[in-house]
Structure formats: structure tokens, C-alpha cells
Protein backbone atom coordinates (compact mmCIF):
# COMPACT_ATOMS: atom_id res chain seq x y z
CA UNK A 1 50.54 -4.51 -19.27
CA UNK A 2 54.00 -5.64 -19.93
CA UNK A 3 56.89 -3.16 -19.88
CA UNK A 4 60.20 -3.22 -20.80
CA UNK A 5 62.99 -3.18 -17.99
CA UNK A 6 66.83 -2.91 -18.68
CA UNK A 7 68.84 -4.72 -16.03
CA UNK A 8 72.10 -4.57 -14.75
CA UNK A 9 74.19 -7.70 -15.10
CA UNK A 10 78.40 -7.81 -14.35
CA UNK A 11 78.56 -7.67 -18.19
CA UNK A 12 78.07 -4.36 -18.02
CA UNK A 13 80.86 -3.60 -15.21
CA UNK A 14 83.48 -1.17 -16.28
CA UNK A 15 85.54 -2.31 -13.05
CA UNK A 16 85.05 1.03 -11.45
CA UNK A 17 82.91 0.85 -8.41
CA UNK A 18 81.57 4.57 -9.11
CA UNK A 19 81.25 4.42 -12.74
CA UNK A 20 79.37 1.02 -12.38
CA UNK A 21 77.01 2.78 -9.93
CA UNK A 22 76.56 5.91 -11.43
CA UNK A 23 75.64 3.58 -15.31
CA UNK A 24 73.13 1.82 -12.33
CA UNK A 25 71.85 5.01 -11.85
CA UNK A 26 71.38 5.77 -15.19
CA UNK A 27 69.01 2.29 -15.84
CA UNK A 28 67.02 2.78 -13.41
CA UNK A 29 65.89 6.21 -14.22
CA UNK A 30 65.65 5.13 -17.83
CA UNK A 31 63.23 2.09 -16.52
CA UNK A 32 61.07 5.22 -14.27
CA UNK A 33 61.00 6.81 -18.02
CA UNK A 34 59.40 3.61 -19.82
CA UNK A 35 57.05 3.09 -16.68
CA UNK A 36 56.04 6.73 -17.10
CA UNK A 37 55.02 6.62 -20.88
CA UNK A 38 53.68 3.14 -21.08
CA UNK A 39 51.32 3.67 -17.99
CA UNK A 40 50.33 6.90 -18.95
CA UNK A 41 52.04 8.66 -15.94
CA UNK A 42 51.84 12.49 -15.25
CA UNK A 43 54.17 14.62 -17.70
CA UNK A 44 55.92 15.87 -14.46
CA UNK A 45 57.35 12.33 -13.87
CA UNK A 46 58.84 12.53 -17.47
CA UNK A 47 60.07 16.03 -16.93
CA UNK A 48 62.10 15.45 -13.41
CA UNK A 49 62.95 12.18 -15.51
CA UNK A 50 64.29 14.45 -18.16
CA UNK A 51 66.10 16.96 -15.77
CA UNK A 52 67.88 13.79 -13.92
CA UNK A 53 69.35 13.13 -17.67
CA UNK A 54 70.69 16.37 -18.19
CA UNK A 55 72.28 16.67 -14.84
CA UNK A 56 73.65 12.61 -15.26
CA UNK A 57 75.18 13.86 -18.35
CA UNK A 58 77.17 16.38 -16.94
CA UNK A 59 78.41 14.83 -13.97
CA UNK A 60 78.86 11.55 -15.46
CA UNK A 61 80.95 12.40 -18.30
CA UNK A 62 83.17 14.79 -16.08
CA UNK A 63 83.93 12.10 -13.83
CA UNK A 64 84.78 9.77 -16.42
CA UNK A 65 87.30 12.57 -18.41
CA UNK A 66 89.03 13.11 -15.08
């Protein structure tokens, strides 16, 4: 079964080394997410998926404001 997988490329680079990792970060998780719900994975995969989003959120944007 064929999924669908975001990938980082250098378009994508903001220039800042932890900005670029932590948006990394963030594709990854969002590829665990499509894995999850395309091969009908358990709903705790989804939910720690879903946790890892809310805490991204909130550390991400912080960083970037300061």
C-alpha cells in the first residue's frame, strides 16, 4: 500500500540551523501520523502523535517569537 511521505528538501530551509531542524521534526512526525491511519495502526500511536503536536506548537512558535 502506497503512502504519502513529505520530505525535506533545502527549499524549505529558513537559514536557521534550529528552526530548520525543529520544521524536520515536525515532517517526520506528520509522516508517523499518515503511516498510522493508512496502515491501520493502534489509536495510541495517533494519540502520542497528537501530544508531540501540541507540545511542537508551543515550543516551536516560542522559539521563533524570541
Amino acid at each position: 500500500m502506497a503512502t504519502i511521505h513529505f520530505e525535506w528538501t533545502k527549499e524549505m530551509s529558513v537559514g536557521e540551523s534550529t528552526i530548520d531542524a525543529q520544521h524536520q521534526k515536525l515532517l517526520a512526525q506528520v509522516n508517523k501520523v499518515i503511516d498510522a491511519m493508512v496502515l491501520g495502526k493502534e489509536s495510541e500511536e495517533v494519540a502520542n502523535a497528537l501530544a508531540f503536536f501540541e507540545q511542537y506548537i508551543n515550543e516551536h512558535l516560542a522559539y521563533e517569537e524570541n
